[in-house]
PDB file of N, CA and C in Angstrom:
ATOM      1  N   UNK A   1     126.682  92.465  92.836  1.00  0.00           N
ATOM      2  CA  UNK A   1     125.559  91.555  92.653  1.00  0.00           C
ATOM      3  C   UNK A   1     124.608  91.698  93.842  1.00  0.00           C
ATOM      4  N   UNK A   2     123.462  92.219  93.752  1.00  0.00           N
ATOM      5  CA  UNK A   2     122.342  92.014  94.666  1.00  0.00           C
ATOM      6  C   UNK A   2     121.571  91.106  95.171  1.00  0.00           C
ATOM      7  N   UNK A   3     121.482  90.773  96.471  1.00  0.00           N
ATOM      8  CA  UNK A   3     120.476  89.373  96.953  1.00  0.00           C
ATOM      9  C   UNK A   3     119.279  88.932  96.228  1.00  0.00           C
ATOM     10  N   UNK A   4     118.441  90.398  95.683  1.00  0.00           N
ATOM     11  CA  UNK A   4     118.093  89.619  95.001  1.00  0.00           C
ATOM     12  C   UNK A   4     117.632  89.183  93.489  1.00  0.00           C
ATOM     13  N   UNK A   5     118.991  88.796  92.696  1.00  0.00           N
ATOM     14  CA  UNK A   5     119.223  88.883  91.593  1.00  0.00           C
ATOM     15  C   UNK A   5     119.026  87.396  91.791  1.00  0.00           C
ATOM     16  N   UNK A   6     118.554  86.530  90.634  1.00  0.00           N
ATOM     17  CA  UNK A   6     118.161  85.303  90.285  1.00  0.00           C
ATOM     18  C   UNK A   6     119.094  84.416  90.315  1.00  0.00           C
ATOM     19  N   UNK A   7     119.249  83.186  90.770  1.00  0.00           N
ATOM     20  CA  UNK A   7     120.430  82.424  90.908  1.00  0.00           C
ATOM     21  C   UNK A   7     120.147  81.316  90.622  1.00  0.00           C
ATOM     22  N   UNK A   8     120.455  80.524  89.304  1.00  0.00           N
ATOM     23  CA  UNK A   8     120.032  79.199  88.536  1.00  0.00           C
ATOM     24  C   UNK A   8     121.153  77.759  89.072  1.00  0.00           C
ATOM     25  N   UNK A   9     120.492  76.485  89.609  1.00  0.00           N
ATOM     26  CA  UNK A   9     121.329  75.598  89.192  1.00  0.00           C
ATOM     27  C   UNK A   9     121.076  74.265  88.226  1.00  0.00           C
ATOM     28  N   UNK A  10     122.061  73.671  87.688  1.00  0.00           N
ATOM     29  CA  UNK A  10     122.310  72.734  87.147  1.00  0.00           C
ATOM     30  C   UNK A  10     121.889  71.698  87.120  1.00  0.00           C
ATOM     31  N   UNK A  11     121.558  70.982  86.361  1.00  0.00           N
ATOM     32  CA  UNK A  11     121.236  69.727  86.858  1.00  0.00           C
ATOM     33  C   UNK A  11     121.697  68.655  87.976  1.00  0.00           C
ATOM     34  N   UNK A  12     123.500  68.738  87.737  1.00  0.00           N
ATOM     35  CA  UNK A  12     123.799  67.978  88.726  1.00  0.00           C
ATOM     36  C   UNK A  12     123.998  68.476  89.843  1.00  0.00           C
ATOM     37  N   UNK A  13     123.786  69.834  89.914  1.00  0.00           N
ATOM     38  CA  UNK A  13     123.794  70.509  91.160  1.00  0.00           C
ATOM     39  C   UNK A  13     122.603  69.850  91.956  1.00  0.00           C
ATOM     40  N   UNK A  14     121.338  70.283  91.034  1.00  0.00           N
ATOM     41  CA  UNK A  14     120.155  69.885  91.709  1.00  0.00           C
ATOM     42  C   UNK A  14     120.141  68.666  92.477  1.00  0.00           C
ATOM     43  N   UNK A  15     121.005  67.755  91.515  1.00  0.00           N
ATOM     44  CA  UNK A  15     120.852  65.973  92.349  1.00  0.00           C
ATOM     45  C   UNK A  15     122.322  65.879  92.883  1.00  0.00           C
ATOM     46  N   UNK A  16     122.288  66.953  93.491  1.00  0.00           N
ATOM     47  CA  UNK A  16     123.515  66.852  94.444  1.00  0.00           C
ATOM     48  C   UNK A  16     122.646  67.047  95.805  1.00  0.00           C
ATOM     49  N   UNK A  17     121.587  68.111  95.640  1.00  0.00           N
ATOM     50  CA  UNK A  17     120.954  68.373  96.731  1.00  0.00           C
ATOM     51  C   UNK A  17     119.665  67.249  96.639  1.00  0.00           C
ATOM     52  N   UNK A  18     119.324  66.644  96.477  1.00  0.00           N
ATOM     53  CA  UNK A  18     117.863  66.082  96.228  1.00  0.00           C
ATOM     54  C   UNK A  18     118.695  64.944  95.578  1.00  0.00           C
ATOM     55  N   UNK A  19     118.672  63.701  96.057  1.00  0.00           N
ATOM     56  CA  UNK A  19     119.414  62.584  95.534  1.00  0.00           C
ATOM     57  C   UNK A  19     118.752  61.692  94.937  1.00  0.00           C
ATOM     58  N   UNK A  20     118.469  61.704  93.794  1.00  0.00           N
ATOM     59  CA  UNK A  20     117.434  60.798  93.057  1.00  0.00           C
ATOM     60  C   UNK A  20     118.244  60.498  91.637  1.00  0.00           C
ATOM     61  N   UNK A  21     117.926  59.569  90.949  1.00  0.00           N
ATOM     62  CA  UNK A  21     118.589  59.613  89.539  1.00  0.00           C
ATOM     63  C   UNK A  21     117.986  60.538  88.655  1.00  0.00           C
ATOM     64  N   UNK A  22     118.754  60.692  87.654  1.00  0.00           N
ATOM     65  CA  UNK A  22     118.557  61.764  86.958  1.00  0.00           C
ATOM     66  C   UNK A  22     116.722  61.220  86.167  1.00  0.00           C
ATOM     67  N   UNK A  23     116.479  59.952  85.446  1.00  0.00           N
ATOM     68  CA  UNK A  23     115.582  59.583  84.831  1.00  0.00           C
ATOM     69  C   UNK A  23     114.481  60.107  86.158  1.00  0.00           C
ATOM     70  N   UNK A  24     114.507  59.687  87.573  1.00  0.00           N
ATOM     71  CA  UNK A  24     113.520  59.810  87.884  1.00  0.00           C
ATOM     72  C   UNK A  24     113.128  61.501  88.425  1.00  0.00           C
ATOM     73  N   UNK A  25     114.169  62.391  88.605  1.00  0.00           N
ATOM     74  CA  UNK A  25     113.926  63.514  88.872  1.00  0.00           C
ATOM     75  C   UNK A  25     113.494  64.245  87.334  1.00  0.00           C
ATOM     76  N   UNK A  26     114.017  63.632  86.096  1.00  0.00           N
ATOM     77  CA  UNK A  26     113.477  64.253  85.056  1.00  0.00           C
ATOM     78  C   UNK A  26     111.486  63.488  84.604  1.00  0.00           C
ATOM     79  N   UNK A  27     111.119  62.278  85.157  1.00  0.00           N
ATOM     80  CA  UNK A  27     109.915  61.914  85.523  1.00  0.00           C
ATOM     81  C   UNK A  27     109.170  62.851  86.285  1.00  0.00           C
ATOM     82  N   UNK A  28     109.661  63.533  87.755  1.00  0.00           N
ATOM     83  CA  UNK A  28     108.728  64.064  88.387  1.00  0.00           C
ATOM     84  C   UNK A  28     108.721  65.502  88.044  1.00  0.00           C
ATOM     85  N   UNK A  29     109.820  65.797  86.942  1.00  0.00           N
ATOM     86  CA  UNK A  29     109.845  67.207  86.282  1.00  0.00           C
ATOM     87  C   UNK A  29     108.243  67.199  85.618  1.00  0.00           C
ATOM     88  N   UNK A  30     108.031  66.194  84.779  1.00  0.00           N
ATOM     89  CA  UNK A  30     107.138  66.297  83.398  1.00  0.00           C
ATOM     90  C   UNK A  30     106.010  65.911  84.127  1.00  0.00           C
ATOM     91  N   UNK A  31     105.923  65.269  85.301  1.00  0.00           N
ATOM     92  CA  UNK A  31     104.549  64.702  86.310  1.00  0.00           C
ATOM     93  C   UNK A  31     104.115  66.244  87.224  1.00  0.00           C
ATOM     94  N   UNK A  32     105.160  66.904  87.224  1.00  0.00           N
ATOM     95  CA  UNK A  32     104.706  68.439  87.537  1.00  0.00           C
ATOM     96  C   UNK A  32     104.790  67.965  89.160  1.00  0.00           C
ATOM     97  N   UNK A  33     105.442  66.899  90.077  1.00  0.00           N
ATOM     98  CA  UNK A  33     106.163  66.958  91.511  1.00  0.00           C
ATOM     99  C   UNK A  33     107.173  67.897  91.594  1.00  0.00           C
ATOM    100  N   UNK A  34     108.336  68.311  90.668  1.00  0.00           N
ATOM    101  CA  UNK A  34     109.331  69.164  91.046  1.00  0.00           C
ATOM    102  C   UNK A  34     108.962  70.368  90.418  1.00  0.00           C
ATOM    103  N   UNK A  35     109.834  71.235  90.133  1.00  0.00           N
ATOM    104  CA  UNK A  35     110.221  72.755  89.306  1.00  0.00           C
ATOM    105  C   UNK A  35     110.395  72.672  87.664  1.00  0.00           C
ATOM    106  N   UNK A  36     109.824  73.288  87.189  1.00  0.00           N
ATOM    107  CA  UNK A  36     109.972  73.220  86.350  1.00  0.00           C
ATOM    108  C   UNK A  36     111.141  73.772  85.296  1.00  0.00           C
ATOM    109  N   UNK A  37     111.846  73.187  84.827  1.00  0.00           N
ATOM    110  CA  UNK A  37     112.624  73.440  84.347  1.00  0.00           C
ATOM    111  C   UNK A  37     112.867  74.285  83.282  1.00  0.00           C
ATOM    112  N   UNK A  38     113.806  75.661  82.944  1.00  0.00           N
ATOM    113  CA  UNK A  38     114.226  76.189  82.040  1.00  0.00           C
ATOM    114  C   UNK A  38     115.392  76.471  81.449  1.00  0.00           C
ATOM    115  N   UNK A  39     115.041  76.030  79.858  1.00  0.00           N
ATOM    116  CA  UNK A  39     115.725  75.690  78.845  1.00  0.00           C
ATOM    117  C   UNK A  39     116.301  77.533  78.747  1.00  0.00           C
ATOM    118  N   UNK A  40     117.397  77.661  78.579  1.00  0.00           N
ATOM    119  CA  UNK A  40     118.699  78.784  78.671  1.00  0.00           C
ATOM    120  C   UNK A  40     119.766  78.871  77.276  1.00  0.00           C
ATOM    121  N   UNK A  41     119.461  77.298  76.851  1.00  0.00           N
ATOM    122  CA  UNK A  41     120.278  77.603  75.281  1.00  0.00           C
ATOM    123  C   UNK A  41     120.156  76.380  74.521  1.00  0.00           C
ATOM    124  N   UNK A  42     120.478  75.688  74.014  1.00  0.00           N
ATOM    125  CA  UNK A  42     120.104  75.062  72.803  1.00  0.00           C
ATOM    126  C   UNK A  42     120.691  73.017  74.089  1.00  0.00           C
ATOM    127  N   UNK A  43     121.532  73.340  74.269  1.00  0.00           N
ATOM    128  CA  UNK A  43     121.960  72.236  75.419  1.00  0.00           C
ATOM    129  C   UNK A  43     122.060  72.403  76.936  1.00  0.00           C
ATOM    130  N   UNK A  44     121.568  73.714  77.705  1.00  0.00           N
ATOM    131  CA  UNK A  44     121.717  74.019  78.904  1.00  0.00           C
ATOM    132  C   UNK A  44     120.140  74.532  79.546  1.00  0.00           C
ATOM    133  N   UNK A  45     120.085  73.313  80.310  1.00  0.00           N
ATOM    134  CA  UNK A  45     118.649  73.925  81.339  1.00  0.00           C
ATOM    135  C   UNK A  45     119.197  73.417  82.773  1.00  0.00           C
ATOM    136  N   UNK A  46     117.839  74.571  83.160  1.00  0.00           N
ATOM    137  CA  UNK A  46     118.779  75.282  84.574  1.00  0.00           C
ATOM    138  C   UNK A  46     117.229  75.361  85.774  1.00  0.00           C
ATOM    139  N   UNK A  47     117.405  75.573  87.097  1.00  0.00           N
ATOM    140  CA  UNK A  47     116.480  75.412  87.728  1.00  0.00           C
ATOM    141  C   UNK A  47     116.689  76.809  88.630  1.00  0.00           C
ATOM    142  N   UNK A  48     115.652  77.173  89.308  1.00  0.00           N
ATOM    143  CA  UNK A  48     115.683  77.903  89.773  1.00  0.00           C
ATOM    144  C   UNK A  48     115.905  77.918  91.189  1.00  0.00           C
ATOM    145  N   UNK A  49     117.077  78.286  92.342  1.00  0.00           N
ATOM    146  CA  UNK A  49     117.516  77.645  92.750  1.00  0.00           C
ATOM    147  C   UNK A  49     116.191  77.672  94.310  1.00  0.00           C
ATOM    148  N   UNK A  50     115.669  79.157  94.214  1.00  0.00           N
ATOM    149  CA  UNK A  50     114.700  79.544  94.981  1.00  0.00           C
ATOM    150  C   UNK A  50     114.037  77.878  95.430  1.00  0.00           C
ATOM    151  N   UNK A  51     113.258  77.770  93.736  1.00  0.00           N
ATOM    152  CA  UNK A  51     112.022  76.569  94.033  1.00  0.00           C
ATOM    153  C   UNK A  51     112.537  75.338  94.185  1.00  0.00           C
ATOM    154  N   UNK A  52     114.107  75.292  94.159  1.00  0.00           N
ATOM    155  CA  UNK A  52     114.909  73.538  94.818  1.00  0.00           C
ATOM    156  C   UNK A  52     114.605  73.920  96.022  1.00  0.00           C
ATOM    157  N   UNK A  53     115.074  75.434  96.756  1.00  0.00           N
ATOM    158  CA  UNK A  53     114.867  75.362  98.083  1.00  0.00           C
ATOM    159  C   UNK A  53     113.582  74.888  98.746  1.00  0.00           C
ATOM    160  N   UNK A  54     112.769  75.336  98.202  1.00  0.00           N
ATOM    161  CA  UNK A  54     111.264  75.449  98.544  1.00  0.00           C
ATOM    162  C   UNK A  54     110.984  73.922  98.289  1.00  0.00           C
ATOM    163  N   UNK A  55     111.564  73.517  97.395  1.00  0.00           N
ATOM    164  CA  UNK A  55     111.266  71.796  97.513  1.00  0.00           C
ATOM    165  C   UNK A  55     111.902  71.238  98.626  1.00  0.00           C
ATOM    166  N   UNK A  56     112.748  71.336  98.804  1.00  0.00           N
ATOM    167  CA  UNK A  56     113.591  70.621 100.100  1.00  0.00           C
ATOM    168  C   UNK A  56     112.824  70.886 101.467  1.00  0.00           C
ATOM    169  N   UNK A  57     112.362  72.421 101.583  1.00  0.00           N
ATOM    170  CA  UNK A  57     111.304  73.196 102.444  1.00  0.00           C
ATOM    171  C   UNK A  57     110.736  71.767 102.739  1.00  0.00           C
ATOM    172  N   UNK A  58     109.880  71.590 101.594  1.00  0.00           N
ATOM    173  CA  UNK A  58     108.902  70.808 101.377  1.00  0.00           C
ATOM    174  C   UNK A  58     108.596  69.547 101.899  1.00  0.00           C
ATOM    175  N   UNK A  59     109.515  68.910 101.163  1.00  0.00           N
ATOM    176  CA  UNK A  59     110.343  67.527 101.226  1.00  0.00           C
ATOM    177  C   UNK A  59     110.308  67.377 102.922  1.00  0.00           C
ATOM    178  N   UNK A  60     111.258  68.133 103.135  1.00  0.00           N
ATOM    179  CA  UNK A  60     111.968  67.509 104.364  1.00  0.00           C
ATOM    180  C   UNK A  60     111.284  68.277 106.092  1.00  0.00           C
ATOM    181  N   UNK A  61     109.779  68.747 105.375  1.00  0.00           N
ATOM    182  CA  UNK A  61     109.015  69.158 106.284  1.00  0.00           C
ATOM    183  C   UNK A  61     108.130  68.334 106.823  1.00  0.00           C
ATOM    184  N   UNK A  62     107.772  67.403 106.497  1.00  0.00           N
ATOM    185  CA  UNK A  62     107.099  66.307 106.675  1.00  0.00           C
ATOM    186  C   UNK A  62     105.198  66.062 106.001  1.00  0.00           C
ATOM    187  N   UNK A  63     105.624  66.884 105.013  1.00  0.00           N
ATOM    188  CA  UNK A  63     104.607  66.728 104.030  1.00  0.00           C
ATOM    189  C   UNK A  63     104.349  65.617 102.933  1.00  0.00           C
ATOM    190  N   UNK A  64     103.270  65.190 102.693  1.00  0.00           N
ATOM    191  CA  UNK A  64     102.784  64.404 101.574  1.00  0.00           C
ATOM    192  C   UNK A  64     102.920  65.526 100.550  1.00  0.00           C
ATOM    193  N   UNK A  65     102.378  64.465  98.925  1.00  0.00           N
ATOM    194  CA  UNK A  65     102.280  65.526  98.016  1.00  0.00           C
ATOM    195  C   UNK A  65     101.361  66.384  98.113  1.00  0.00           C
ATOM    196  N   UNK A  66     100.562  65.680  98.579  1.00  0.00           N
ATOM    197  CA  UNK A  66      99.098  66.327  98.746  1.00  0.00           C
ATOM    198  C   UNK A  66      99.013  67.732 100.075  1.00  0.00           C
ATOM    199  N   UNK A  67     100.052  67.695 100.855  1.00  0.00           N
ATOM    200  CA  UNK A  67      99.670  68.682 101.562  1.00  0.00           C
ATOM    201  C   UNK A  67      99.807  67.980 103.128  1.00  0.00           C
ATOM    202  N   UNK A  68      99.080  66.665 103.063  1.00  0.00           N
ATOM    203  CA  UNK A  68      98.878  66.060 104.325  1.00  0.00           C
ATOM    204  C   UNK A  68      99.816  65.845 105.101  1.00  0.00           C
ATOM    205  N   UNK A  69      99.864  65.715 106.027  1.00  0.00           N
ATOM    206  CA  UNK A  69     100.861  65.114 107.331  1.00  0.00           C
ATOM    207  C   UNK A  69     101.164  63.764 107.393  1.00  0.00           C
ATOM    208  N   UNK A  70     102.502  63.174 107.370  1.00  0.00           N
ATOM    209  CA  UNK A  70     102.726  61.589 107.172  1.00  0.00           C
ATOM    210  C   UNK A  70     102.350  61.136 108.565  1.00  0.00           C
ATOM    211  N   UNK A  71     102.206  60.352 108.625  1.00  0.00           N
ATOM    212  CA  UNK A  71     101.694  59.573 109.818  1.00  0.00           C
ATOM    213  C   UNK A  71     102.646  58.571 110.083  1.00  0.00           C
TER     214      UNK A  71
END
């Protein structure tokens, strides 16, 4: 397996890392705040684990949504 071959997680993976309830992380799915999610089979969607990272990046960089610096 090569580094860089695509590596999907789960839902509850995701809110293992990013601790929010599921209703409201599936809110900021469809409000277009998180990643967007892809559907993989008829009952299984999956995230990409890259853009959780890049959210957490995000998150825990001290950014607004907007870009700005919290004060």
């Amino acid at each position: 397996m090569s580094d860089t071959e695509e590596m999907f997680l789960r839902l509850s993976q995701v809110l293992d890392i990013i601790p929010l309830s599921r209703s409201c992380w599936w809110k900021g799915c469809k409000e277009g705040k998180y990643p967007t999610p892809l559907k993989i089979g008829a009952r299984t969607t999956v995230w990409r684990a890259f853009e959780i990272q890049e959210l957490v990046a995000r998150l825990s960089g001290g950014k607004g949504e907007n870009g700005e610096s919290r004060k």
